[in-house]
PDB file of N, CA and C in Angstrom:
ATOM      1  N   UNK A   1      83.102  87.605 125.429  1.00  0.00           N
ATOM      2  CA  UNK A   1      83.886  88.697 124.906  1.00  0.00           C
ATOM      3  C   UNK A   1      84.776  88.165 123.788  1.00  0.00           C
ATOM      4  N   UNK A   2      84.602  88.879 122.953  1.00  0.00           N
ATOM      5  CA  UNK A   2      85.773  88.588 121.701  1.00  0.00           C
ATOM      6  C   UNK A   2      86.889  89.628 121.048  1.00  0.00           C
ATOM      7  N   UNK A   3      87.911  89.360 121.115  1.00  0.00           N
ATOM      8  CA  UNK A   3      88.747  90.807 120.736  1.00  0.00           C
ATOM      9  C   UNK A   3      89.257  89.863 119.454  1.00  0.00           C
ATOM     10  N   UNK A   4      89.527  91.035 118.539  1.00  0.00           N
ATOM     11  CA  UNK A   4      90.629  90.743 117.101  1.00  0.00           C
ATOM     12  C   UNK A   4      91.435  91.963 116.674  1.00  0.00           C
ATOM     13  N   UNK A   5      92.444  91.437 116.599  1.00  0.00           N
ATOM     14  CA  UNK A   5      93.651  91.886 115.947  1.00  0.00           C
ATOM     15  C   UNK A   5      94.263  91.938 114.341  1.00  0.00           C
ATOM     16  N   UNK A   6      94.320  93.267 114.036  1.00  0.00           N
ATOM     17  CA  UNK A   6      94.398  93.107 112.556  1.00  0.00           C
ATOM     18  C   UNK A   6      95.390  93.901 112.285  1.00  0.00           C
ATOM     19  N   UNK A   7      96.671  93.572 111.703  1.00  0.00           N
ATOM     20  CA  UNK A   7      98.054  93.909 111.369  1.00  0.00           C
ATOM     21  C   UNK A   7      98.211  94.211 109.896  1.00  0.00           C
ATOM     22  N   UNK A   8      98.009  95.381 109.045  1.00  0.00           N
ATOM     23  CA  UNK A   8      98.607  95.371 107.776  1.00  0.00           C
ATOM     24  C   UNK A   8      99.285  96.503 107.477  1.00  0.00           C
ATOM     25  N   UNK A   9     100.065  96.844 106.121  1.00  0.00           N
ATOM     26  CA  UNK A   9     101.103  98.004 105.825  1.00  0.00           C
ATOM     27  C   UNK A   9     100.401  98.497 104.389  1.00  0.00           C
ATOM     28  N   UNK A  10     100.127  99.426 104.636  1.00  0.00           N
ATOM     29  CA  UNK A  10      98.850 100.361 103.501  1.00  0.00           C
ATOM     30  C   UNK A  10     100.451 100.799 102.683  1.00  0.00           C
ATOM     31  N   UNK A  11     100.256 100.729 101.366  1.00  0.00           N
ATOM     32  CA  UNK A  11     101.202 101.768 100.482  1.00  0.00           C
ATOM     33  C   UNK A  11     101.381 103.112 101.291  1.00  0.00           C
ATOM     34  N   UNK A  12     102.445 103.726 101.088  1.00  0.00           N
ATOM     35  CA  UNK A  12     102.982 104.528 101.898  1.00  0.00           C
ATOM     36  C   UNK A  12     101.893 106.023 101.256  1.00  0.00           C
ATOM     37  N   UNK A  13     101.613 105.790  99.835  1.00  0.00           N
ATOM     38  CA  UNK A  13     101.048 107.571  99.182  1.00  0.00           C
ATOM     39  C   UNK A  13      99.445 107.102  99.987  1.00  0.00           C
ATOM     40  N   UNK A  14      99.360 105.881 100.328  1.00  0.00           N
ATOM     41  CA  UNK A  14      97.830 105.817 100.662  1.00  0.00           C
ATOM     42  C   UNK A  14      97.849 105.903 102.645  1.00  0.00           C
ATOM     43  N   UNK A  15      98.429 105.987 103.519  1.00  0.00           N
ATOM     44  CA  UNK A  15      98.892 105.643 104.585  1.00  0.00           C
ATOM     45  C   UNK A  15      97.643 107.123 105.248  1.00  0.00           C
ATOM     46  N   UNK A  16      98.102 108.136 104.469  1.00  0.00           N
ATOM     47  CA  UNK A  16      96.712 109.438 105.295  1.00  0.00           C
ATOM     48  C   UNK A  16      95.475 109.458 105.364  1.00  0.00           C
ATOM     49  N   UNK A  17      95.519 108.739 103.143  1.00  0.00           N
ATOM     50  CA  UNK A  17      93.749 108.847 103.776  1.00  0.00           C
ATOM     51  C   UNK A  17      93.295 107.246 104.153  1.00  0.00           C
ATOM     52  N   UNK A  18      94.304 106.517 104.499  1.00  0.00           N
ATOM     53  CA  UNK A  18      93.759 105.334 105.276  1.00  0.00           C
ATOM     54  C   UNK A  18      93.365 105.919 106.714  1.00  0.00           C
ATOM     55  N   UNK A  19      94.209 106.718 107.117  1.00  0.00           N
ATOM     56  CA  UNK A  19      93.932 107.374 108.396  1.00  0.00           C
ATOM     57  C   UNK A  19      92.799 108.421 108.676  1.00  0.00           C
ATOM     58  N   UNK A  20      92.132 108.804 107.607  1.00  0.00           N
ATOM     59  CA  UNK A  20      91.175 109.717 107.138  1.00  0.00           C
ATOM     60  C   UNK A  20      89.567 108.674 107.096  1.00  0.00           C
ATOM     61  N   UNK A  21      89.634 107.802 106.363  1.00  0.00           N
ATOM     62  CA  UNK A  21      88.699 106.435 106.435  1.00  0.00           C
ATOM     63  C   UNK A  21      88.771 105.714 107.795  1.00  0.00           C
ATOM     64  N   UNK A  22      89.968 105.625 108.132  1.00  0.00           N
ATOM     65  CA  UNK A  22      89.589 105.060 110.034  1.00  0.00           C
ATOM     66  C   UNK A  22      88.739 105.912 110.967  1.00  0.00           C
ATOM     67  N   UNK A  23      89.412 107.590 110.785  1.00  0.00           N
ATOM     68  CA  UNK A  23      88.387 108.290 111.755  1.00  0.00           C
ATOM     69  C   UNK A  23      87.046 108.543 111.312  1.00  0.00           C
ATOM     70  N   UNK A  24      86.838 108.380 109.899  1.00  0.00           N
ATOM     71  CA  UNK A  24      85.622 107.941 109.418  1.00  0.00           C
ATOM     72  C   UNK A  24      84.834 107.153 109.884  1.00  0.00           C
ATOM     73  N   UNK A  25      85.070 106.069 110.176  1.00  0.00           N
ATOM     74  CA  UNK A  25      84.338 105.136 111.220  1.00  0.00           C
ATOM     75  C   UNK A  25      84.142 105.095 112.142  1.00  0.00           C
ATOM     76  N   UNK A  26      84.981 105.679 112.609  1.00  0.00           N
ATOM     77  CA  UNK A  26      84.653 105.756 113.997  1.00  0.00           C
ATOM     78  C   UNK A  26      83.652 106.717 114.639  1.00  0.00           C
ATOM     79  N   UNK A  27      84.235 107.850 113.674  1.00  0.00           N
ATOM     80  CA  UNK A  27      82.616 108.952 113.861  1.00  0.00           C
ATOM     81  C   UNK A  27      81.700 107.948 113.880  1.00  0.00           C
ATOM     82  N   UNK A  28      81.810 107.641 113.048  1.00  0.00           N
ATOM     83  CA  UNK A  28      80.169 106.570 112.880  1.00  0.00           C
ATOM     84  C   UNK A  28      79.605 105.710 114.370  1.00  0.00           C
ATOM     85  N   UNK A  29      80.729 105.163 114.711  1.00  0.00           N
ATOM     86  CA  UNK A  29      80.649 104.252 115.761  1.00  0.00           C
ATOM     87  C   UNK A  29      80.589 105.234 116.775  1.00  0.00           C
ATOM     88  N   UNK A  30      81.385 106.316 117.566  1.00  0.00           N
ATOM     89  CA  UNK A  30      80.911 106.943 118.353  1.00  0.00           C
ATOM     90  C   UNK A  30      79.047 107.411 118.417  1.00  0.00           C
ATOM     91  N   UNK A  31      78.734 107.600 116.952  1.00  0.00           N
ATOM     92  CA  UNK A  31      77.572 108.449 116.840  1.00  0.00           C
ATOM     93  C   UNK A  31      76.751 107.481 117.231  1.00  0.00           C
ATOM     94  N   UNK A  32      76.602 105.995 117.013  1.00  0.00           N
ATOM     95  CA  UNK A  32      75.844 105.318 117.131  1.00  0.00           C
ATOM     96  C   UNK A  32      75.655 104.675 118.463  1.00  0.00           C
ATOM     97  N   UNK A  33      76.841 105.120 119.268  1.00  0.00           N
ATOM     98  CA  UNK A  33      77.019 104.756 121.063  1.00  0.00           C
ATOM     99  C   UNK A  33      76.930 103.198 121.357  1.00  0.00           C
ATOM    100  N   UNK A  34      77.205 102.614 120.583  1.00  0.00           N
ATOM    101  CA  UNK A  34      77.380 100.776 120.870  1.00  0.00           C
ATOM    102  C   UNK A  34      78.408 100.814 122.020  1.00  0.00           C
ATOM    103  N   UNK A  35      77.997 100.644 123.667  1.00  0.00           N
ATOM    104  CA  UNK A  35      78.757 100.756 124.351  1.00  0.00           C
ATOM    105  C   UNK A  35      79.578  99.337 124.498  1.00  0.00           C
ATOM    106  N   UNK A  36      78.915  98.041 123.882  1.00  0.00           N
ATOM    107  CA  UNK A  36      79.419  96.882 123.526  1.00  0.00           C
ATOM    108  C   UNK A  36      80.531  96.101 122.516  1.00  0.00           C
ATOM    109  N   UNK A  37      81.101  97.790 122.071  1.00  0.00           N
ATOM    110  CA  UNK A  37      82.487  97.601 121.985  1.00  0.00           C
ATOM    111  C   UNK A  37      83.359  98.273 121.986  1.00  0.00           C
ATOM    112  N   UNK A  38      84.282  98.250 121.617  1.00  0.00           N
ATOM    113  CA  UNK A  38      85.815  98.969 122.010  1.00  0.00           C
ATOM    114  C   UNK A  38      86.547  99.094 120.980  1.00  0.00           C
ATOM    115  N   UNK A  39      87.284  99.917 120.393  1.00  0.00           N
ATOM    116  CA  UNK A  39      87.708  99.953 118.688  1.00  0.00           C
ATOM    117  C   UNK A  39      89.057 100.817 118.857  1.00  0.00           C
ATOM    118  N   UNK A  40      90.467 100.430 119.001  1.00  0.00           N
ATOM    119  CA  UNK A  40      92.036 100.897 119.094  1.00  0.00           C
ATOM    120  C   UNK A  40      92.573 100.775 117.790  1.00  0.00           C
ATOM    121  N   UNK A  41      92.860 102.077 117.198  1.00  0.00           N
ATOM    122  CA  UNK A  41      94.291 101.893 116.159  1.00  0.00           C
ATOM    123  C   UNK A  41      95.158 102.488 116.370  1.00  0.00           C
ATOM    124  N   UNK A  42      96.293 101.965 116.125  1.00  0.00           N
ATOM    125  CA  UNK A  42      97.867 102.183 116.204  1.00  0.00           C
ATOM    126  C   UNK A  42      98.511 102.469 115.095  1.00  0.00           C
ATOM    127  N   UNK A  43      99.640 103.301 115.040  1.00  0.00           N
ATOM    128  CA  UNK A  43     100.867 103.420 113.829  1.00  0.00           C
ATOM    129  C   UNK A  43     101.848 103.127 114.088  1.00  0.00           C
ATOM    130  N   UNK A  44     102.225 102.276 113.597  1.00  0.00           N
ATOM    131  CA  UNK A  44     103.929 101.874 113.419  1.00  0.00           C
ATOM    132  C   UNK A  44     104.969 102.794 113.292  1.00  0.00           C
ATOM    133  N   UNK A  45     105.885 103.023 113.736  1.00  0.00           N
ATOM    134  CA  UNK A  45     107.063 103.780 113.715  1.00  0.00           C
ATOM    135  C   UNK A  45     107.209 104.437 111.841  1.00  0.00           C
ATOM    136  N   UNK A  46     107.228 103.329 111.357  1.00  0.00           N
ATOM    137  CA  UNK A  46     107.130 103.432 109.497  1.00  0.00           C
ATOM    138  C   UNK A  46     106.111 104.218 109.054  1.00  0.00           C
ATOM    139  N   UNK A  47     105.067 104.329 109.915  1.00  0.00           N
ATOM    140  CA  UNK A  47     104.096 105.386 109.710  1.00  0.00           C
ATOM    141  C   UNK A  47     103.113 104.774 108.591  1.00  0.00           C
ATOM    142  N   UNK A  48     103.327 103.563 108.257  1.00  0.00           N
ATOM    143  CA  UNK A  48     102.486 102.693 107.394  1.00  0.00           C
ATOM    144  C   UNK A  48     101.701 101.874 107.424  1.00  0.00           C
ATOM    145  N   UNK A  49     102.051 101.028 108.601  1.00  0.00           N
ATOM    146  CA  UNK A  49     101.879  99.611 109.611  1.00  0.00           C
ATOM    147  C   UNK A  49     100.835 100.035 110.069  1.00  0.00           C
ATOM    148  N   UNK A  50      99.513  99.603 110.494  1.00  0.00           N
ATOM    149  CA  UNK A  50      98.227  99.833 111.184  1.00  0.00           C
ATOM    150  C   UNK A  50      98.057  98.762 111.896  1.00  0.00           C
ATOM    151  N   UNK A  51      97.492  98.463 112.919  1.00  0.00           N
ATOM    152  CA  UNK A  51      97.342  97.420 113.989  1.00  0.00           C
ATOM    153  C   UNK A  51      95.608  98.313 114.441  1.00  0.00           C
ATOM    154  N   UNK A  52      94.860  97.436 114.343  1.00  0.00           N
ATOM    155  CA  UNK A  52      93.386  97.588 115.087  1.00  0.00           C
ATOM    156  C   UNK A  52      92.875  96.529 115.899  1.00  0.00           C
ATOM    157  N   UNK A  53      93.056  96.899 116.585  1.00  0.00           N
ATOM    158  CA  UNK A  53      92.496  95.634 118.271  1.00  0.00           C
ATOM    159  C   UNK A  53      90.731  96.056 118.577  1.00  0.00           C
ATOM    160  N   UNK A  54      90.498  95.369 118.477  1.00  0.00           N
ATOM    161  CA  UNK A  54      88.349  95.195 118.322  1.00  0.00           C
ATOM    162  C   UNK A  54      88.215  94.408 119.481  1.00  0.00           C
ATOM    163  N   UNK A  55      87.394  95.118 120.495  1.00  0.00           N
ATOM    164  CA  UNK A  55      87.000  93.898 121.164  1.00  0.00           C
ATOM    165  C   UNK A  55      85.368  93.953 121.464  1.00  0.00           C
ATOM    166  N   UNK A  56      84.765  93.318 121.476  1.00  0.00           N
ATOM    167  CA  UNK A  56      83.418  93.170 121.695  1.00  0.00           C
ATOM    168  C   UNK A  56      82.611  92.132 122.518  1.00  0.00           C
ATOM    169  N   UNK A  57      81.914  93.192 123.039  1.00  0.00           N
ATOM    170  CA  UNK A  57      81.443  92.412 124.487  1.00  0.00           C
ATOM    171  C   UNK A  57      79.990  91.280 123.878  1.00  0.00           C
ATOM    172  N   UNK A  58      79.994  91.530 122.688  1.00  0.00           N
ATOM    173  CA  UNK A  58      78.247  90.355 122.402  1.00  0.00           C
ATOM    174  C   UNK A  58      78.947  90.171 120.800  1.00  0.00           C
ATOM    175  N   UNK A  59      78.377  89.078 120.380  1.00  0.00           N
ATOM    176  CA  UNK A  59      78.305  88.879 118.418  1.00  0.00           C
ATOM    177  C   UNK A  59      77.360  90.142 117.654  1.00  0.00           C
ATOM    178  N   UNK A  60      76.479  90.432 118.747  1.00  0.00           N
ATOM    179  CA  UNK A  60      75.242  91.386 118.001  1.00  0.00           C
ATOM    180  C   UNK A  60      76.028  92.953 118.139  1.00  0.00           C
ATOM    181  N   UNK A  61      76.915  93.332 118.642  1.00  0.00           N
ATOM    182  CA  UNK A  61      77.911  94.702 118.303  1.00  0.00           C
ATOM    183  C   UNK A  61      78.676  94.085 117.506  1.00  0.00           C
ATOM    184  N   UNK A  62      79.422  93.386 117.289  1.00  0.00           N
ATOM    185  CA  UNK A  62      80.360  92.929 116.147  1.00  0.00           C
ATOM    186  C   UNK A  62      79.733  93.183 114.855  1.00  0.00           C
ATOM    187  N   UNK A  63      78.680  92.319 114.649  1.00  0.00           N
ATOM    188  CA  UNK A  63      77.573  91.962 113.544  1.00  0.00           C
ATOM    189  C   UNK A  63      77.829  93.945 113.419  1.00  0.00           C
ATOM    190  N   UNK A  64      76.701  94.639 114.147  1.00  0.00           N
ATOM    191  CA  UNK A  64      76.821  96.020 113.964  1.00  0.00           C
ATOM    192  C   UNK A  64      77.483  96.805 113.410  1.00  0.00           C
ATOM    193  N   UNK A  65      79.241  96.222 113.710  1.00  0.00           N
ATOM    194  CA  UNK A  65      80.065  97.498 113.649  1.00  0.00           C
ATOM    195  C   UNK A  65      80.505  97.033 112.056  1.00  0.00           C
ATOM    196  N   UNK A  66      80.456  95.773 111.996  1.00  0.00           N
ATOM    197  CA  UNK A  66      81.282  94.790 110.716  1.00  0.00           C
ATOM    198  C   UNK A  66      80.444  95.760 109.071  1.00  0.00           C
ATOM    199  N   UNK A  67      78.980  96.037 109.344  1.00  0.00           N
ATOM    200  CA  UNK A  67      78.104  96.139 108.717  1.00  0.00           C
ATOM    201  C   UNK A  67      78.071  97.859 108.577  1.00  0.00           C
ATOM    202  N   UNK A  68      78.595  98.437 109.115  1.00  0.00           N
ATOM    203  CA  UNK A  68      78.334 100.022 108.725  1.00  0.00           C
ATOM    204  C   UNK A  68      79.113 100.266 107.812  1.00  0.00           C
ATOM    205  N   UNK A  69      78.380 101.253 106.566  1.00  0.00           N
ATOM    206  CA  UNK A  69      79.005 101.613 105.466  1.00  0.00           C
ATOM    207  C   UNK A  69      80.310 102.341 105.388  1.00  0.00           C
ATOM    208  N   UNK A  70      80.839 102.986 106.517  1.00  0.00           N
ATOM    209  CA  UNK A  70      81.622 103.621 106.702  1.00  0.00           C
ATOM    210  C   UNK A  70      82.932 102.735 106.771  1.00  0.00           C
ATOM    211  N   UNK A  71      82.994 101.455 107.267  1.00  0.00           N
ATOM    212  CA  UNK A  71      83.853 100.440 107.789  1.00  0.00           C
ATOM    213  C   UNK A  71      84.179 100.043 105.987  1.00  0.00           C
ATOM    214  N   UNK A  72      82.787  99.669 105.689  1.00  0.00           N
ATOM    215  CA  UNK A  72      82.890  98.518 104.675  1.00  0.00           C
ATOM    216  C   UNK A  72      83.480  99.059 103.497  1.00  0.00           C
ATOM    217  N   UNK A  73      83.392 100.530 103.437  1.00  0.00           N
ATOM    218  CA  UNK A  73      84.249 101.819 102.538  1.00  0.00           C
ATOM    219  C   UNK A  73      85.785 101.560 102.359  1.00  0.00           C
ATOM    220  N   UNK A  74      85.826 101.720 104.320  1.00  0.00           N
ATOM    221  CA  UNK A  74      87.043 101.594 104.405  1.00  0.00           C
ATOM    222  C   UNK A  74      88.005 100.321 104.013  1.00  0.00           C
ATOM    223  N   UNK A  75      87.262  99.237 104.201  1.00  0.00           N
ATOM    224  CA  UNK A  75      87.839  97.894 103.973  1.00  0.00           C
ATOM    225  C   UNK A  75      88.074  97.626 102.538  1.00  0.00           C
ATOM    226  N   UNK A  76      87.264  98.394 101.179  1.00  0.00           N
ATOM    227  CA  UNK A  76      87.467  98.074 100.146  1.00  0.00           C
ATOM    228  C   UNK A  76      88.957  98.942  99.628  1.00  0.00           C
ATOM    229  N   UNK A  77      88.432 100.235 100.301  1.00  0.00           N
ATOM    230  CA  UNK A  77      89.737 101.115 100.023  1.00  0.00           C
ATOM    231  C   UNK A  77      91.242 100.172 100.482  1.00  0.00           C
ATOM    232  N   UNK A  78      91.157 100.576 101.717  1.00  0.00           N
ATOM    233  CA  UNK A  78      92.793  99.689 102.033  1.00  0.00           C
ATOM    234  C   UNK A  78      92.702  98.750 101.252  1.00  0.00           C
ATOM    235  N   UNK A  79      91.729  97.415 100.755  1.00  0.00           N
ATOM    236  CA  UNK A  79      91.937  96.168 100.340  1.00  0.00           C
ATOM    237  C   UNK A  79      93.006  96.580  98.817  1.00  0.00           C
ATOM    238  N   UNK A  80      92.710  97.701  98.377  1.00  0.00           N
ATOM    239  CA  UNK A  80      93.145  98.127  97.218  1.00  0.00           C
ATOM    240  C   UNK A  80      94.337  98.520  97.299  1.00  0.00           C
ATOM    241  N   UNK A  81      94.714  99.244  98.245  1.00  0.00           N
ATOM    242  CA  UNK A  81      95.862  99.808  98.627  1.00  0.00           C
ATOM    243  C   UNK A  81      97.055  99.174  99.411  1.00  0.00           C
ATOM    244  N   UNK A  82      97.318  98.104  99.470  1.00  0.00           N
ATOM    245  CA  UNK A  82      97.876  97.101 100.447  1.00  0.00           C
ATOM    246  C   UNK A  82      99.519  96.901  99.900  1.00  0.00           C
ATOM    247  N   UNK A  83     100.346  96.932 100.709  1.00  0.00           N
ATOM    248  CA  UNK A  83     102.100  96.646 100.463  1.00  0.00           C
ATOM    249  C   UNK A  83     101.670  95.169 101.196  1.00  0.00           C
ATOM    250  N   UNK A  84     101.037  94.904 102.067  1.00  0.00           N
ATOM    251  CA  UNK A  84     100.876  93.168 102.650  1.00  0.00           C
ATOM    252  C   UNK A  84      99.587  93.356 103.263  1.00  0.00           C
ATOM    253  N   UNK A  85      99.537  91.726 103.288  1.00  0.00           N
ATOM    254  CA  UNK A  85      97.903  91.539 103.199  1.00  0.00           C
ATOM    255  C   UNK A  85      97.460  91.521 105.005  1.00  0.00           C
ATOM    256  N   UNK A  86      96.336  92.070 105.634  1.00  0.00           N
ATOM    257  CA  UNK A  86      95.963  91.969 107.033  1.00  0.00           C
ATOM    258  C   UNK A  86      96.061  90.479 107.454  1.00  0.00           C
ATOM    259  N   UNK A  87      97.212  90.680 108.672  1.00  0.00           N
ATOM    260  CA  UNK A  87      97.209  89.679 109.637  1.00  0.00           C
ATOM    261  C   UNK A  87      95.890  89.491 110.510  1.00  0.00           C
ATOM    262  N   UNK A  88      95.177  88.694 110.741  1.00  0.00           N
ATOM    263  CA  UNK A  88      94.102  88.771 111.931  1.00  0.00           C
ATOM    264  C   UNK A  88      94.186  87.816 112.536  1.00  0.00           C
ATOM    265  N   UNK A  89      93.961  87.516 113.903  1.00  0.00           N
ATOM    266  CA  UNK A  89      94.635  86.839 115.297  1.00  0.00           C
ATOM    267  C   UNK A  89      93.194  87.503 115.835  1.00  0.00           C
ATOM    268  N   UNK A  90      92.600  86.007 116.410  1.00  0.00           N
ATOM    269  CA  UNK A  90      91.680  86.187 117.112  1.00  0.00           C
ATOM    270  C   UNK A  90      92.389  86.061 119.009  1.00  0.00           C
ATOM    271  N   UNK A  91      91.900  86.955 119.883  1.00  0.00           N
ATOM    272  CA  UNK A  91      93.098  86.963 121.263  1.00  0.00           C
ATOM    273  C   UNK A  91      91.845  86.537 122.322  1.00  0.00           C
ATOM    274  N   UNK A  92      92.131  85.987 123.482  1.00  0.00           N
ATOM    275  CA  UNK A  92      91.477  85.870 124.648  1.00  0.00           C
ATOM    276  C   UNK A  92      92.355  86.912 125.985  1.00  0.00           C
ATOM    277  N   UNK A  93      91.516  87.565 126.113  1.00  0.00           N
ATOM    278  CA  UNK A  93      91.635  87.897 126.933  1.00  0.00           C
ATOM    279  C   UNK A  93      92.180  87.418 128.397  1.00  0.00           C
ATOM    280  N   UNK A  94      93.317  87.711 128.930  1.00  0.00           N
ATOM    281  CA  UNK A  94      93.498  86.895 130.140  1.00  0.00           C
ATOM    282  C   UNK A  94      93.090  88.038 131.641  1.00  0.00           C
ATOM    283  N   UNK A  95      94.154  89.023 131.481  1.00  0.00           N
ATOM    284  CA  UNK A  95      93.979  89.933 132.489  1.00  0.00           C
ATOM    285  C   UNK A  95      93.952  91.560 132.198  1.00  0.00           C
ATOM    286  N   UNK A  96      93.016  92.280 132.913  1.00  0.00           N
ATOM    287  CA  UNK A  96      92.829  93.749 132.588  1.00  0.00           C
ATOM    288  C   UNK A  96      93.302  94.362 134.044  1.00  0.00           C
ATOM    289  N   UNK A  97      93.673  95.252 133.761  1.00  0.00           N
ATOM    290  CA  UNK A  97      94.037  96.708 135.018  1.00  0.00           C
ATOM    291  C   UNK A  97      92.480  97.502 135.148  1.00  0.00           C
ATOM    292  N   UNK A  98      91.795  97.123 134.298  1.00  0.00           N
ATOM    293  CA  UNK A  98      90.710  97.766 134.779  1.00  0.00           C
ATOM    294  C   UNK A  98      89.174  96.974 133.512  1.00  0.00           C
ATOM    295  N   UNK A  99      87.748  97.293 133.890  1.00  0.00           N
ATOM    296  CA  UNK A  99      86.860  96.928 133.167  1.00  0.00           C
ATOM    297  C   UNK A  99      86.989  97.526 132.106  1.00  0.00           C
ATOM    298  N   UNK A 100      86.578  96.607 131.333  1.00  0.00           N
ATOM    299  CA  UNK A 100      86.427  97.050 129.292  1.00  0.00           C
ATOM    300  C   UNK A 100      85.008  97.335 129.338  1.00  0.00           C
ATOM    301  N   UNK A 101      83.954  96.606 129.875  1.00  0.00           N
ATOM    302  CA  UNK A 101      83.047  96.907 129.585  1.00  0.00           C
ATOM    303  C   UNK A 101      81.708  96.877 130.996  1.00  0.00           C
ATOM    304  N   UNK A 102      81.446  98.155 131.235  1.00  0.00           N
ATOM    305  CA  UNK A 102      80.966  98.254 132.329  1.00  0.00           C
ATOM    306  C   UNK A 102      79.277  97.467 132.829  1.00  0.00           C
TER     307      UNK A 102
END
């Protein structure tokens, strides 16, 4: 299992349709039913700050999700739009309240 963590602050006029390009992907990823991973975003109080926690149960859903056009859209957009650059922190997992992946 591999989870990553990715911390950045989108310009504030770009902060909606960053949020517009996230659920973009995810349509995607729901549609495609990769039950081999798990995909969380968060907003910061500032309403700017994005935090996305990925975790994936194989390299071959990662590979998958890294590679859909919808993601890779999104990644050029924010890359453009950035007040600071994405933190990423690879995490191990220690303990769950329940299974991630059944």
């Amino acid at each position: 299992m591999k989870a990553v963590k990715v911390t950045y602050t989108a310009a504030r006029e770009f902060a909606e349709k960053n949020n517009q390009n996230i659920q973009a992907f995810l349509e995607e990823v729901k549609a495609i039913g990769d039950h081999g991973m798990r995909y969380h975003v968060f907003l910061a109080e500032d309403g700017k700050t994005f935090t996305h926690l990925s975790i994936y149960n194989n390299d071959e859903s990662q590979k998958r999700f890294l590679a859909l056009k919808t993601f890779l859209s999104f990644q050029q957009q924010r890359d453009e739009n950035l007040e600071s650059e994405p933190r990423i922190e690879m995490l191990n997992l220690l303990h769950t309240s329940h299974a991630i992946f059944n």
